[in-house]
Protein backbone atom coordinates (compact mmCIF):
# COMPACT_ATOMS: atom_id res chain seq x y z
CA UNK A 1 -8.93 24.90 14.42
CA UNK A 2 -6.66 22.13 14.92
CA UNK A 3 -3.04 21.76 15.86
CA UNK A 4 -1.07 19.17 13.36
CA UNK A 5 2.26 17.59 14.01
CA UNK A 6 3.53 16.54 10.66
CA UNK A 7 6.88 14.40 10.80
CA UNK A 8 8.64 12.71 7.68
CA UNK A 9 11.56 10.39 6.61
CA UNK A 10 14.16 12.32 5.64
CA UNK A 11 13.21 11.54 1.55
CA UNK A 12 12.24 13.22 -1.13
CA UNK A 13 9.12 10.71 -2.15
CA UNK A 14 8.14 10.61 1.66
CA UNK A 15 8.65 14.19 2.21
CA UNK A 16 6.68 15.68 -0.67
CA UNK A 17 3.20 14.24 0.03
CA UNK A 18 3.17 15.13 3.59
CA UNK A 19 4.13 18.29 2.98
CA UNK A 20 0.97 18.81 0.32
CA UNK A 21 -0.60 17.55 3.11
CA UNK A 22 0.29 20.24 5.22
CA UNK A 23 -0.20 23.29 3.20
CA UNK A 24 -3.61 22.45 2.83
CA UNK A 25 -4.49 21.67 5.96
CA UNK A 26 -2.29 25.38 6.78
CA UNK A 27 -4.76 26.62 3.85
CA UNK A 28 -7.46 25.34 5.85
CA UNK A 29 -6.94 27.47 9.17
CA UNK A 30 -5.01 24.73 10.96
CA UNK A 31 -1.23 25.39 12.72
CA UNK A 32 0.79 23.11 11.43
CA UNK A 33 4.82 21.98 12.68
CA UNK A 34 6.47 20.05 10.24
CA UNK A 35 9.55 18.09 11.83
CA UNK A 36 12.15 16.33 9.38
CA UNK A 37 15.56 16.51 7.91
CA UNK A 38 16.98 20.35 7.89
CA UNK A 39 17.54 20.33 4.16
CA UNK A 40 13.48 20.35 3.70
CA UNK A 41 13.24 23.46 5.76
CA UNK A 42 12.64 25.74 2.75
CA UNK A 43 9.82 23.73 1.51
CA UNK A 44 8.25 23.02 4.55
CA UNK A 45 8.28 26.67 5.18
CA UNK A 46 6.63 27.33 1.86
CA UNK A 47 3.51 25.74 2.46
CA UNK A 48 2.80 28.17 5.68
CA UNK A 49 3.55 25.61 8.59
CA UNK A 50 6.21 26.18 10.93
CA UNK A 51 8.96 24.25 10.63
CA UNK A 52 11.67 21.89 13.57
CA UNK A 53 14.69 19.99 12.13
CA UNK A 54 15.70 16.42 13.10
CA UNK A 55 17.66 15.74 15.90
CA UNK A 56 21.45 16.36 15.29
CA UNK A 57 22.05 13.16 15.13
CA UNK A 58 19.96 11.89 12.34
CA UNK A 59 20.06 15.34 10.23
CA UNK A 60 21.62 14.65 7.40
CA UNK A 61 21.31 14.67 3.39
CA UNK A 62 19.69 11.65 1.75
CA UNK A 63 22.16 12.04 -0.83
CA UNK A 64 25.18 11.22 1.33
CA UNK A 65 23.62 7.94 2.71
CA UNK A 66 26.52 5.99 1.20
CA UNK A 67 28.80 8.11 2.89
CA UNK A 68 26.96 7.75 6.08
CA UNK A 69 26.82 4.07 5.20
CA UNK A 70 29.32 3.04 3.31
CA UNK A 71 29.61 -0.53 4.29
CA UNK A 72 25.82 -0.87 2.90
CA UNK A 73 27.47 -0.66 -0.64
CA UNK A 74 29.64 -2.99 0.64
CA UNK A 75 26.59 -5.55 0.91
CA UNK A 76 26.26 -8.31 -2.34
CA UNK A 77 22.93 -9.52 -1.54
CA UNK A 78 19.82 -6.95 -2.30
CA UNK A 79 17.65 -9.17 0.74
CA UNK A 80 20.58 -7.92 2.90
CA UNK A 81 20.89 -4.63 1.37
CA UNK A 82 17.62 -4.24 2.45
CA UNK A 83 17.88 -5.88 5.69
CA UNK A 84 20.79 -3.38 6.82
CA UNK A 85 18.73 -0.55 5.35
CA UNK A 86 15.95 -1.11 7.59
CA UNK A 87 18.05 -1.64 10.99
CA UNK A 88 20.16 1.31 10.42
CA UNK A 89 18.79 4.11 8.31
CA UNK A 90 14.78 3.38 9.72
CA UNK A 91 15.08 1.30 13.16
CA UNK A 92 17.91 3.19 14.59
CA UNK A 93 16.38 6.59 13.40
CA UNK A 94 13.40 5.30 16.00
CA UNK A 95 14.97 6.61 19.38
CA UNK A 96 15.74 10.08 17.84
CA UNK A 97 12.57 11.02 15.96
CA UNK A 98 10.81 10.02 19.39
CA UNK A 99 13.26 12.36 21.10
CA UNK A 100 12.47 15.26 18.74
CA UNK A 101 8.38 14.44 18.40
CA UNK A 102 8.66 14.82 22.29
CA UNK A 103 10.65 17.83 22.57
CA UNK A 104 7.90 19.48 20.08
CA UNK A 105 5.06 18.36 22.27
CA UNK A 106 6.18 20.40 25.33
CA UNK A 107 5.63 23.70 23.69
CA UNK A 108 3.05 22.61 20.48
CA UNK A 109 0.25 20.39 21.96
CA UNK A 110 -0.71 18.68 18.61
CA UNK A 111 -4.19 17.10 18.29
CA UNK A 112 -2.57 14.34 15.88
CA UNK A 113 0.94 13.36 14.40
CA UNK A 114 1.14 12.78 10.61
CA UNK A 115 3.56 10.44 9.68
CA UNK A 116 4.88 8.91 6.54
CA UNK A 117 4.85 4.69 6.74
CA UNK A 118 8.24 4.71 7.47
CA UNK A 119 8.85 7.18 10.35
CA UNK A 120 9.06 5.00 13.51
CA UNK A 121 9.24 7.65 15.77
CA UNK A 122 5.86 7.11 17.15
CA UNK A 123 6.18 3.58 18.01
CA UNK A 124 7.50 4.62 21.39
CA UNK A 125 4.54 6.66 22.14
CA UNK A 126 1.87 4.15 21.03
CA UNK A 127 3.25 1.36 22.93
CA UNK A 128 4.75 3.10 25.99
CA UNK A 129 1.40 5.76 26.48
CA UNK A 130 -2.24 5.08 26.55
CA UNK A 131 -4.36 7.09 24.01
CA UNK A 132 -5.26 9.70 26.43
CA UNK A 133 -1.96 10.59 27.38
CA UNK A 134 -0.90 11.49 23.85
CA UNK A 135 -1.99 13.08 20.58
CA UNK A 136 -3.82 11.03 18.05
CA UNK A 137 -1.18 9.42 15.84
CA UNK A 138 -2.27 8.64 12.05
CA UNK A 139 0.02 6.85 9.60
CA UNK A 140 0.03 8.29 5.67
CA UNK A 141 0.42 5.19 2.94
CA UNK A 142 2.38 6.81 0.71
CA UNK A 143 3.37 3.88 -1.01
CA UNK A 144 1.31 0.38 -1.80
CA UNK A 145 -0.22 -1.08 1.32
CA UNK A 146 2.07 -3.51 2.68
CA UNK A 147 -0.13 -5.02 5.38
CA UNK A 148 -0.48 -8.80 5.93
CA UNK A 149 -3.78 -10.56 4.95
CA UNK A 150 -5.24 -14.00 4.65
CA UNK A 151 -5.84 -13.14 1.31
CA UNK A 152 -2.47 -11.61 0.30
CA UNK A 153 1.21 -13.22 -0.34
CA UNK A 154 3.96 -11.78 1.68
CA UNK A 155 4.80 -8.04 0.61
CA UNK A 156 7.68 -8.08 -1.48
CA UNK A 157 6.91 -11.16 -3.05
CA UNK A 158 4.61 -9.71 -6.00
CA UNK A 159 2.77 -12.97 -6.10
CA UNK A 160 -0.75 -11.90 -7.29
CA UNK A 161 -3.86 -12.07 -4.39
CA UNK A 162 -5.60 -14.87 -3.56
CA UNK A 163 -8.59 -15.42 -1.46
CA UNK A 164 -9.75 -18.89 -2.54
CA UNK A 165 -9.13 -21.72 0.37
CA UNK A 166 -6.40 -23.12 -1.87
CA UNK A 167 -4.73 -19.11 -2.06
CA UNK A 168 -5.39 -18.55 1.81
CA UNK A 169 -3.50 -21.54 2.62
CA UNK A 170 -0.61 -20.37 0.44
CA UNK A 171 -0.87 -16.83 1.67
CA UNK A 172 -0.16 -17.85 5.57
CA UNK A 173 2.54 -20.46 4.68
CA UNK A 174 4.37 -17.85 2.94
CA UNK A 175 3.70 -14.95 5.85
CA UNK A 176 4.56 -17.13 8.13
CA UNK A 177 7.90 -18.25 6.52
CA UNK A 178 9.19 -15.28 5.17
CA UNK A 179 8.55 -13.15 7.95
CA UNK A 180 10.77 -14.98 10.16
CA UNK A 181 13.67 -16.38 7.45
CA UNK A 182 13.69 -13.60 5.91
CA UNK A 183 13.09 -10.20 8.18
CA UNK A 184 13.23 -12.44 11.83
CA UNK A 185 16.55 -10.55 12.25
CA UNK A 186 14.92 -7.28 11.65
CA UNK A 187 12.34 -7.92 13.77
CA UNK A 188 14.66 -8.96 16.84
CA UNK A 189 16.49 -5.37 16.30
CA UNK A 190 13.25 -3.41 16.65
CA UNK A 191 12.30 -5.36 19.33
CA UNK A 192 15.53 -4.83 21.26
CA UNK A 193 15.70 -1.18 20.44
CA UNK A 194 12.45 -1.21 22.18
CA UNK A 195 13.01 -3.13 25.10
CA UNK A 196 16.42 -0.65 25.67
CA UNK A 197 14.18 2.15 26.34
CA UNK A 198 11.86 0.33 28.35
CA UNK A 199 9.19 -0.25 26.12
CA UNK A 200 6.95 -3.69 24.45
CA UNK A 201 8.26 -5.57 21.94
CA UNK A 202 6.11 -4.86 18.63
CA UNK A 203 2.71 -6.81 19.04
CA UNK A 204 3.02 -7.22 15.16
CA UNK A 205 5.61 -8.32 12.48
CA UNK A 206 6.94 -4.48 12.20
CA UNK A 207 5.79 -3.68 8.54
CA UNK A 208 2.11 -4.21 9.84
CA UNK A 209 3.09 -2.75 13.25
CA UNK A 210 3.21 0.74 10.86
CA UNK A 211 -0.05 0.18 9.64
CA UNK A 212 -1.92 -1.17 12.64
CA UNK A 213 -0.39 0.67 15.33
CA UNK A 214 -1.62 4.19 14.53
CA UNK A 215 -5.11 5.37 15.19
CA UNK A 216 -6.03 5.95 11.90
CA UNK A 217 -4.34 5.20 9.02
CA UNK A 218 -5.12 6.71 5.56
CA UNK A 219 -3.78 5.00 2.14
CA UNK A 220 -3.49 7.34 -0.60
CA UNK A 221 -4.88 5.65 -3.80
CA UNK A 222 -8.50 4.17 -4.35
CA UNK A 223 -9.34 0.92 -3.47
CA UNK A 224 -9.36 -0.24 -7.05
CA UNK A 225 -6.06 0.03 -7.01
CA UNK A 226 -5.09 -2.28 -4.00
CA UNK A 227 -5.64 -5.54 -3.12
CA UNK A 228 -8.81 -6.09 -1.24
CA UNK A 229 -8.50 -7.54 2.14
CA UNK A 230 -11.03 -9.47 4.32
CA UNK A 231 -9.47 -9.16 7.34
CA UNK A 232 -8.74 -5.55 6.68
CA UNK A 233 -8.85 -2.85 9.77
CA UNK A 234 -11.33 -0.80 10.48
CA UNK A 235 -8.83 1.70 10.98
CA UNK A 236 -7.02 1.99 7.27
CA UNK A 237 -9.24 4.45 5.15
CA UNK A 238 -8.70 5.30 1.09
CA UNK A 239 -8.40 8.71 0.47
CA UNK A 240 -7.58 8.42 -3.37
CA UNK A 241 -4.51 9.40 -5.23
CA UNK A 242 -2.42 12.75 -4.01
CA UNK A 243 -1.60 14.08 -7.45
CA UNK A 244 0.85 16.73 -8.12
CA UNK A 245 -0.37 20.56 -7.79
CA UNK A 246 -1.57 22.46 -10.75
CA UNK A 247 1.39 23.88 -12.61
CA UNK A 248 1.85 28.16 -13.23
CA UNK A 249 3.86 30.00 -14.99
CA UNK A 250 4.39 26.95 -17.77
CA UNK A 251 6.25 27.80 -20.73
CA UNK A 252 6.06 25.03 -23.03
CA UNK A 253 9.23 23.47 -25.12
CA UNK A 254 8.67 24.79 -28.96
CA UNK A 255 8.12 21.22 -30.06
CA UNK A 256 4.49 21.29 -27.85
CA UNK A 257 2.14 21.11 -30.92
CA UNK A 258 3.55 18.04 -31.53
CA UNK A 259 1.72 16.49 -28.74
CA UNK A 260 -2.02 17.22 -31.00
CA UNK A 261 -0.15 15.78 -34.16
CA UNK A 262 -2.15 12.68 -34.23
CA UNK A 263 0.58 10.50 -32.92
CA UNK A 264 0.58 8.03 -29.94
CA UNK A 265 1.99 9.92 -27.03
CA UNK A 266 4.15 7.69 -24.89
CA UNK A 267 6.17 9.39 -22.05
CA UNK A 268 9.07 7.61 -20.40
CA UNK A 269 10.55 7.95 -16.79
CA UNK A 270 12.80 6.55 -14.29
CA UNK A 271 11.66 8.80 -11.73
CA UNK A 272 13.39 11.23 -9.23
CA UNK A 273 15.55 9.42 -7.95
CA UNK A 274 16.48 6.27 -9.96
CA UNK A 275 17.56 8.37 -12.98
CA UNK A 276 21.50 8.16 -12.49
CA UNK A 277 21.83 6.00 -15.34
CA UNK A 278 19.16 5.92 -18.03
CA UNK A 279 20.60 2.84 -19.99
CA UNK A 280 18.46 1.70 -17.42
CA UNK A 281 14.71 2.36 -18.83
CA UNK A 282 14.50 5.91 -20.95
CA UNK A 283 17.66 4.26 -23.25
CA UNK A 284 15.87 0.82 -24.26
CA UNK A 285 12.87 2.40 -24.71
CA UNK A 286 14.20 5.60 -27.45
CA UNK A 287 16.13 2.67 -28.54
CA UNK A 288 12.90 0.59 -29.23
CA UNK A 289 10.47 2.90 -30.51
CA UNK A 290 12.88 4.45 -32.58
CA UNK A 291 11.39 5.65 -36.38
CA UNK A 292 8.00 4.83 -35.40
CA UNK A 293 6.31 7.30 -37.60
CA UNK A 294 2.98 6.39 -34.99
CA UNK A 295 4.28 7.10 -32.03
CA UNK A 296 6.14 10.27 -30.09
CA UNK A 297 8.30 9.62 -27.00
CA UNK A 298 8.66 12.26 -24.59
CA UNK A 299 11.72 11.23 -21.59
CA UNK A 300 12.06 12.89 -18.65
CA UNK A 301 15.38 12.58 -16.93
CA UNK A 302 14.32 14.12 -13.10
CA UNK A 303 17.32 16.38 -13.68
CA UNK A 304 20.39 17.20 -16.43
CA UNK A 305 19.85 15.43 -19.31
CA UNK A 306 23.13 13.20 -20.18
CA UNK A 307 24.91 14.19 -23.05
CA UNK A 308 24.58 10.43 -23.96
CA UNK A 309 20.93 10.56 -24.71
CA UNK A 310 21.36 13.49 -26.91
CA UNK A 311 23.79 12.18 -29.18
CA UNK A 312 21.68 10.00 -32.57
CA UNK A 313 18.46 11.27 -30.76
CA UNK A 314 16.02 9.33 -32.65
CA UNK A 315 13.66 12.04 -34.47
CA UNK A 316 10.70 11.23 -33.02
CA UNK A 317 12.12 11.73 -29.64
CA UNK A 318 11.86 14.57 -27.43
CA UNK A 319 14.04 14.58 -24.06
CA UNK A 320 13.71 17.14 -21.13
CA UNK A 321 14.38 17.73 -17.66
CA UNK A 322 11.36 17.87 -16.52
CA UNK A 323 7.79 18.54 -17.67
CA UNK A 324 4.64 19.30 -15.53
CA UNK A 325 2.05 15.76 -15.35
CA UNK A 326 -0.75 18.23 -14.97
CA UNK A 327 0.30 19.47 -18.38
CA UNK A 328 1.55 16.26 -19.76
CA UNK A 329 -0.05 13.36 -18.83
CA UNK A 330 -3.86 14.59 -20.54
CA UNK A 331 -1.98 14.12 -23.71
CA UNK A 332 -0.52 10.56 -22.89
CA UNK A 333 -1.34 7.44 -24.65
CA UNK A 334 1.26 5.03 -22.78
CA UNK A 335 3.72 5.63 -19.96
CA UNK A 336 6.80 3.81 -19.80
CA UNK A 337 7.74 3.78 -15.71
CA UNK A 338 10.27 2.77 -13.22
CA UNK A 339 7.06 2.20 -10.94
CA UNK A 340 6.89 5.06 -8.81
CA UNK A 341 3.80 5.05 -6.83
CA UNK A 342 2.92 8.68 -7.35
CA UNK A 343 2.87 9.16 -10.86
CA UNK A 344 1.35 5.11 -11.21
CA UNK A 345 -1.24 7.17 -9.72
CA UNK A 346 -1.62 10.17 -11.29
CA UNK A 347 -1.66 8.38 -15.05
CA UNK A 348 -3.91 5.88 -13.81
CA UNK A 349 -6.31 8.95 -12.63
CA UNK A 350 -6.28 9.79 -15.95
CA UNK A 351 -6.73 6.79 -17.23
CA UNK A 352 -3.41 6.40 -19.06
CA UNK A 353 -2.20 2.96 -19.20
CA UNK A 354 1.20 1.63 -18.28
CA UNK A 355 4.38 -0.16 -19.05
CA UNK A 356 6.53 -0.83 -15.58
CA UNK A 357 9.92 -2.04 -15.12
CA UNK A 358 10.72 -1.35 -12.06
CA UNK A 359 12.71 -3.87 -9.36
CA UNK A 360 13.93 -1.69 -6.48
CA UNK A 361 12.26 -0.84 -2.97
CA UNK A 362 8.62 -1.89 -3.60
CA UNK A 363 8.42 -0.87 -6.88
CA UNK A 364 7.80 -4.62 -8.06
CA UNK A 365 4.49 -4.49 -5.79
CA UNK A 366 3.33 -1.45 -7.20
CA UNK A 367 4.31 -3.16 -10.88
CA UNK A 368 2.76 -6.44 -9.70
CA UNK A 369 -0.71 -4.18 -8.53
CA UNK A 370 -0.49 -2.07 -12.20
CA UNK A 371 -0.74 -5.99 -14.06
CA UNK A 372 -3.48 -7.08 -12.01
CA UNK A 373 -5.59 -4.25 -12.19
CA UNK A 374 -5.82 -4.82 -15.76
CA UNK A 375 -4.45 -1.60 -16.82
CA UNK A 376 -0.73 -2.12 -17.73
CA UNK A 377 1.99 -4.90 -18.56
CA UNK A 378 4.64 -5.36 -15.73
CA UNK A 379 7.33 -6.24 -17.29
CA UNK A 380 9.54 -7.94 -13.83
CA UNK A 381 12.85 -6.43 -14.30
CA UNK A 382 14.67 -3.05 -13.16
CA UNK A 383 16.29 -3.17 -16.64
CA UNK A 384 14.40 -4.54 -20.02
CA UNK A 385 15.45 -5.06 -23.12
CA UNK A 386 14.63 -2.56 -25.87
CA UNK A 387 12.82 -5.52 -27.39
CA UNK A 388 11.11 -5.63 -24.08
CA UNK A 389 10.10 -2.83 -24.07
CA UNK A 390 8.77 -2.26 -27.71
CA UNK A 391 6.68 -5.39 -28.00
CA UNK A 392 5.01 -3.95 -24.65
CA UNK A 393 3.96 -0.32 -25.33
CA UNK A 394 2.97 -1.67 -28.69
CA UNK A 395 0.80 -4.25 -26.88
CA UNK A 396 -0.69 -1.58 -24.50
CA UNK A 397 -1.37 0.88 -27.60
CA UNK A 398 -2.68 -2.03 -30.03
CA UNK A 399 -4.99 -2.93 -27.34
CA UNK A 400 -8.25 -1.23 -26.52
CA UNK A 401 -8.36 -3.60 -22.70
CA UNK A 402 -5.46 -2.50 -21.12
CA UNK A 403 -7.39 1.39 -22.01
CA UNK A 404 -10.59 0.43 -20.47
CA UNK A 405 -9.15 -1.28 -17.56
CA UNK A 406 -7.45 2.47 -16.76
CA UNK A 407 -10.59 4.25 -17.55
CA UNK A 408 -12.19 1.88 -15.24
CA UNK A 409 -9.39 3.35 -12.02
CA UNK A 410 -9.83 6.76 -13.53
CA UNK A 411 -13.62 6.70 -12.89
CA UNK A 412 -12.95 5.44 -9.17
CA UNK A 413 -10.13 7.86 -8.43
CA UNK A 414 -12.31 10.45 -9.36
CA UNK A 415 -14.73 9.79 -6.67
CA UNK A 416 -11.61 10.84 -4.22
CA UNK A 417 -9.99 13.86 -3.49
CA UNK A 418 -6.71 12.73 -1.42
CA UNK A 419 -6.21 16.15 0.49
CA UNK A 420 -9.72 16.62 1.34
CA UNK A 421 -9.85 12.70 2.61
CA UNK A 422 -7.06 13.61 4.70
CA UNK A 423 -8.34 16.64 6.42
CA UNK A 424 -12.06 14.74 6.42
CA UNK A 425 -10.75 11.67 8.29
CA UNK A 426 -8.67 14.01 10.77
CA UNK A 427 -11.65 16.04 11.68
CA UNK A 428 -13.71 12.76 12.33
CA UNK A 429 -11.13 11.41 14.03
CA UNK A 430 -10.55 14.43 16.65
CA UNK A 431 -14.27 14.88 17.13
CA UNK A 432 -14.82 11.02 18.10
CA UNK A 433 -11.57 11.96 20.47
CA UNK A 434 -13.60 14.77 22.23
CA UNK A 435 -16.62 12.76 22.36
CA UNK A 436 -14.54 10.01 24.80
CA UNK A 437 -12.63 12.37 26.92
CA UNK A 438 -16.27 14.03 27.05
CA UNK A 439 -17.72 10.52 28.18
């Protein structure tokens, strides 16, 4: 059995799939250290592995990041927003998740480190130690792959792909220029957080760095679902979607039945973490789909429900907390989402098709991949209209393509099985390991 060093930015949506991650490979016979913020300690426990918090210094809440930060709020422009974001919550996290992976390693000898796309703890050990001087390193995509290609525009754009001559032109004048007018600055501040410690500046722009960099990196979706890549490395794998765990103990609301009534099921959600104010996305679409006799909306909030939503409830509305996909999403028709790239993927492996609206972190990629796919409408804004909103689920449940199109995902997810990839590709990738210290 292997030893696994699992280490995760200090988030809820890059916490959770690493730690599925781990309890199955725990389930599997493996030891497994997981190594992140101390207020995950509980959890991480939970799924059998042992657990090491952050260093003191970057150990703290994700919740209190504007108190941490508060000039970020400060910020008017989202590109600088973002660009302060990366520097000081990600970059400047680098020296001390090094410090702590390190500290680990002298009593855990890990065969690999597991880390989320954002941890850049490791980039000090794969560019400051050759490969037999440290563990294997892999990289989990939890999120869409935001690698460069010849045949893709600039992450963060949501310009469609393009591999014609005409498209690969485009796609390197726009890499080229964005990457240094728009994130130059936040590639100078990796580099001379590297260079401090003694250490190579990136050999890539530093989004691809955390794909290319590790030994093995494994994207979880199916490659129907991403943008294919000529140029792509040998190293990035598909392991298909990581979908949430099988529900127990599930006592369902008293309206349930209603579900098998004959109506169109459409579930809306902003998410777990983008659900502070649901004017946002669950209020223009109850607003929009209000007295449709047809249809049945089901809105989760990720938490309490505000009293706002409950008061003139339309009455074929239904609003909750929180209710189990594994339960609810068989019974879908539609799903109205803020673009979260978990459940994108769990409706799509069920072939339920979508309605995004979703404009914050990468959530317009993950929109902008849903619309070409074929099996959903993006609709290009954090906040639609009710309008908006109605004409589209209408659109998605009047027609039969947008259906077929999921059904065509849900057939390729279902040729992949995320946590068995995982453990697959890790097991490979040790063994070829032993085979060159062997040689």
């Amino acid at each position: 059995m292997a030893r696994y060093l699992i280490a995760a930015t200090a988030l809820p949506g890059h916490v959770l799939p690493m730690l599925a991650i781990a309890q199955h490979l725990v389930n599997q016979g493996h030891e497994v250290r997981v190594h992140t913020a101390s207020q995950f300690r509980a959890q991480a426990e939970a799924t059998g592995a042992s657990f090491t918090p952050f260093e003191r210094e970057i150990d703290f809440d994700y919740r209190d990041l504007d108190k941490r930060f508060p000039e970020h709020q400060r910020i008017a422009s989202a590109h600088a927003q973002m660009c302060f974001g990366l520097k000081h919550f990600f970059a400047d996290a680098m020296a001390a998740q090094h410090a702590g992976l390190c500290s680990i390693l002298e009593d855990f000898e890990a065969d690999a480190i597991l880390v989320d796309t954002m941890f850049c703890g490791t980039f000090p050990l794969l560019l400051g130690k050759a490969r037999e001087d440290r563990p294997a390193i892999v990289g989990i995509g939890i999120s869409a792959l935001p690698l460069s290609s010849c045949d893709t525009a600039f992450f963060g754009t949501a310009l469609p792909p393009s591999a014609t001559p005409e498209g690969q032109v485009r796609n390197k004048a726009i890499n080229a220029n964005l990457k240094q007018a728009m994130f130059g600055e936040v590639q100078r501040y990796f580099d001379t957080l590297l260079a401090r410690s003694g250490l190579p500046a990136l050999p890539d722009f530093f989004v691809d760095a955390m794909v290319k960099l590790p030994d093995l990196y494994l994207q979880l979706t199916a490659p129907s679902f991403e943008y294919p890549r000529s140029d792509l490395p040998a190293s990035v794998h598909f392991v298909g979607p990581l979908l949430s765990p099988a529900s127990r103990d599930f006592t369902p609301p008293d309206w349930w039945h209603e579900l098998d009534d004959g109506r169109s099921v459409v579930l809306v959600t902003q998410g777990t973490l983008a659900n502070q104010n649901p004017s946002q996305l669950i209020g223009p679409t109850l607003q929009a789909l209000a007295g449709d006799k047809s249809i049945l909306v089901i809105a989760t909030t990720g938490g309490p429900v505000p009293p706002a939503l409950t008061v003139n409830l339309p009455a074929n509305a239904r609003v909750v907390p929180f209710l189990p996909y594994d339960r609810l999403l068989p019974k879908l028709h539609a799903m109205v989402t803020n673009g979260g790239y978990g459940s994108v993927n769990h409706a799509l492996s069920l072939g339920v098709p979508l309605v995004v609206a979703g404009t914050s972190e990468e959530k317009p990629e993950i929109a902008a991949r849903v619309a070409w796919s074929g099996a959903g409408i993006n609709l290009a804004t954090g906040q639609p209209t009710a309008r908006q909103v109605g004409d589209a689920v209408r659109k998605v449940l009047g027609n039969s393509t947008y259906r077929q199109r999921a059904a065509v995902l849900r057939e390729d997810f279902a040729c992949h099985r995320a946590l068995t990839g995982v453990a697959s590709a890790l097991e490979a990738l040790l063994q070829t390991s032993e085979r060159a210290e062997m040689a």
